[in-house]
C-alpha atoms as a PDB file:
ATOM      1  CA  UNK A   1    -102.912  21.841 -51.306  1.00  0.00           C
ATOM      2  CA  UNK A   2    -102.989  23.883 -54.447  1.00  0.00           C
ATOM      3  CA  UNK A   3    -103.138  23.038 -57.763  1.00  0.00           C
ATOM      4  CA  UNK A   4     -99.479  22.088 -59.298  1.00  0.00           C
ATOM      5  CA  UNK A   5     -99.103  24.381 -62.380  1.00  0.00           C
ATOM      6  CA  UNK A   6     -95.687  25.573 -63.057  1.00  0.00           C
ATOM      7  CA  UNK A   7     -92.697  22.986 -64.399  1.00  0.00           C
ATOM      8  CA  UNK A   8     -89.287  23.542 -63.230  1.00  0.00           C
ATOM      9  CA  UNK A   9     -86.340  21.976 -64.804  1.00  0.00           C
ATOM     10  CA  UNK A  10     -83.235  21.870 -62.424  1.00  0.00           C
ATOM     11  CA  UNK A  11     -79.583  20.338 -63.665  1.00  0.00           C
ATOM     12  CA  UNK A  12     -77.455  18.548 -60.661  1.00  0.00           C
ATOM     13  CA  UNK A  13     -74.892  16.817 -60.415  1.00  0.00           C
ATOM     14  CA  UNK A  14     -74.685  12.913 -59.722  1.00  0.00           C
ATOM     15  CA  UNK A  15     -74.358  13.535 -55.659  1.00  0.00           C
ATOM     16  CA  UNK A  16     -77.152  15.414 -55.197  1.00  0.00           C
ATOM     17  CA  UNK A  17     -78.973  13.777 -57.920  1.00  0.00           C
ATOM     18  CA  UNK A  18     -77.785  10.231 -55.741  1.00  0.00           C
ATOM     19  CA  UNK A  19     -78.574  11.772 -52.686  1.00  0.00           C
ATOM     20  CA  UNK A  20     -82.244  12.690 -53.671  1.00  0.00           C
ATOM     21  CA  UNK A  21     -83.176   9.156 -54.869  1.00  0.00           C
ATOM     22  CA  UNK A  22     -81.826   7.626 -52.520  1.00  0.00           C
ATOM     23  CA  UNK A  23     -84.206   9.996 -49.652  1.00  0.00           C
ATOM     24  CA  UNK A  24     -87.116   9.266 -52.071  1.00  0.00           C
ATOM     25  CA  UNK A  25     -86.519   6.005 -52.341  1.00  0.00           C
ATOM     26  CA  UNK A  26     -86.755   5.229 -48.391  1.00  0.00           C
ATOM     27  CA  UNK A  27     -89.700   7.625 -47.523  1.00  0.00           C
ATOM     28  CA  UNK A  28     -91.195   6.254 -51.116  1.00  0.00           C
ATOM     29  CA  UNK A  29     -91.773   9.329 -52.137  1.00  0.00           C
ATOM     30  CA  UNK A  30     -91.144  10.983 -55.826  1.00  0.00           C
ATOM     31  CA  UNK A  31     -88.295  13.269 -55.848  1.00  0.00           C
ATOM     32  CA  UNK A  32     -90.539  16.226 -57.040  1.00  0.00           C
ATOM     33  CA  UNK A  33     -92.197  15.899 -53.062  1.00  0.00           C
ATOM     34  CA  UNK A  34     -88.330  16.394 -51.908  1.00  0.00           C
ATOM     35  CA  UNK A  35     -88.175  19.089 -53.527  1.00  0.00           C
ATOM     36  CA  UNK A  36     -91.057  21.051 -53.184  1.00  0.00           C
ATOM     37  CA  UNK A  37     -90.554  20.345 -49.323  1.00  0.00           C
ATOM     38  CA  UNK A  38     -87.395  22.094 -49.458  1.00  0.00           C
ATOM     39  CA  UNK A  39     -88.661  24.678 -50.932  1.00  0.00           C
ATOM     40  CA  UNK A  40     -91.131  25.402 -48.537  1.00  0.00           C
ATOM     41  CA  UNK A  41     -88.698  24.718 -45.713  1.00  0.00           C
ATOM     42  CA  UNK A  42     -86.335  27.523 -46.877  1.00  0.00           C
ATOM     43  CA  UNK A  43     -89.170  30.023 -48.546  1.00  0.00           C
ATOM     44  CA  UNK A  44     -91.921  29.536 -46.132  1.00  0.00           C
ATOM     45  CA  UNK A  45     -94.835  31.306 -46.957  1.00  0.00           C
ATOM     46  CA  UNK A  46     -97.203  32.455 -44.694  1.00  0.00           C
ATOM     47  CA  UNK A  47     -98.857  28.837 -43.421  1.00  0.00           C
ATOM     48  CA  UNK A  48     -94.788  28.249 -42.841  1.00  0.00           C
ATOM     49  CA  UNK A  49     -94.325  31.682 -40.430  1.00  0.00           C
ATOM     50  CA  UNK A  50     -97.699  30.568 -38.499  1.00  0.00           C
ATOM     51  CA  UNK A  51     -96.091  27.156 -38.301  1.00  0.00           C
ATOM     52  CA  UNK A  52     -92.990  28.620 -37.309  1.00  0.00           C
ATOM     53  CA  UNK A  53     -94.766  30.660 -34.900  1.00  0.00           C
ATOM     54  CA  UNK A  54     -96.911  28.435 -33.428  1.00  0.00           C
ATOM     55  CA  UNK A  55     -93.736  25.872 -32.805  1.00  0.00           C
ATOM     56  CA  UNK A  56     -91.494  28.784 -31.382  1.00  0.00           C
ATOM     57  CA  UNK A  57     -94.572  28.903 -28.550  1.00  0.00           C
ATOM     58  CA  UNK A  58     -95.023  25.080 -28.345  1.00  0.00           C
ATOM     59  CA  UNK A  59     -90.926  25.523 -27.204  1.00  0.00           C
ATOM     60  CA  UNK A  60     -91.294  28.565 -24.678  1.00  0.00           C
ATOM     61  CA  UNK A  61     -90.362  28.049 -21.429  1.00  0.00           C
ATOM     62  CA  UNK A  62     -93.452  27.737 -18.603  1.00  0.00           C
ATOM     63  CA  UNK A  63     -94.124  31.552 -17.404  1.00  0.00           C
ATOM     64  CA  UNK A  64     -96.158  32.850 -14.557  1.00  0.00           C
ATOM     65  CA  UNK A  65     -99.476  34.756 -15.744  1.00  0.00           C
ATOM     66  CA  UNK A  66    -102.116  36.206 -13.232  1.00  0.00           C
ATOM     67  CA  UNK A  67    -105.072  34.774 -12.553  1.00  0.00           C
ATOM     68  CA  UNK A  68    -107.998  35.953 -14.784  1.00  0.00           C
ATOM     69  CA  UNK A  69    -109.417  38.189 -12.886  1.00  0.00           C
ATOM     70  CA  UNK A  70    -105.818  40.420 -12.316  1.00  0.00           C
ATOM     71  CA  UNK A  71    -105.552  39.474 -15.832  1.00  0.00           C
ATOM     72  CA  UNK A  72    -109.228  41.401 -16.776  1.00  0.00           C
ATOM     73  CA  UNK A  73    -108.575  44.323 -14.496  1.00  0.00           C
ATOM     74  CA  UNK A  74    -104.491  44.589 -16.772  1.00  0.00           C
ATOM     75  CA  UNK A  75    -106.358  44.321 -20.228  1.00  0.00           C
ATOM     76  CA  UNK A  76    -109.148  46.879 -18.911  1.00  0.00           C
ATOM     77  CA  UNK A  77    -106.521  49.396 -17.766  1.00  0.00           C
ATOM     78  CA  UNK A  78    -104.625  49.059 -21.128  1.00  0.00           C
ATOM     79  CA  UNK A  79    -108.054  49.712 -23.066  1.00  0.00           C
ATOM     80  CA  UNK A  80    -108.643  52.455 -21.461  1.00  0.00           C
ATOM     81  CA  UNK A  81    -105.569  54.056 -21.553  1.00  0.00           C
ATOM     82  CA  UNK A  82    -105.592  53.620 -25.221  1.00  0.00           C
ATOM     83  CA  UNK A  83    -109.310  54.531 -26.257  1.00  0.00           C
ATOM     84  CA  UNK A  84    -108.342  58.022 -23.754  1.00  0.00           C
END
């Protein structure tokens, strides 16, 4: 994890401000982790993409591939169209 640096002073009102604590309170957590989670969650950076990407495969549906070989002679075929 990086190094926390940079402050960042928020007003709320008393919901969200309730509605915070009381999350914090039963993961026992500080608020500030709440926060910078939901960050993340809506700005992903690049880790979050990958994460996003690697969870969209985890999800796919089962396909049919070849076996390797069919799959060898397919990727040979596309290499050399492209380095012709």
């Amino acid at each position: 994890m990086s190094m926390l640096d940079r402050r960042l002073q928020v007003l709320i009102d008393e919901d969200r401000w309730t509605r915070l604590q009381q999350a914090a309170d039963q993961r026992r957590v500080p608020i500030a982790v709440l926060v910078r989670e939901a960050i993340d969650e809506q700005f992903p950076g690049d880790a979050g993409v990958r994460r996003a990407a690697l969870q969209a495969i985890l999800e796919a549906e089962p396909m049919e591939v070849p076996d390797p070989d069919q799959l060898r002679d397919e990727l040979d075929a596309i290499r050399g169209r492209l380095s012709a």
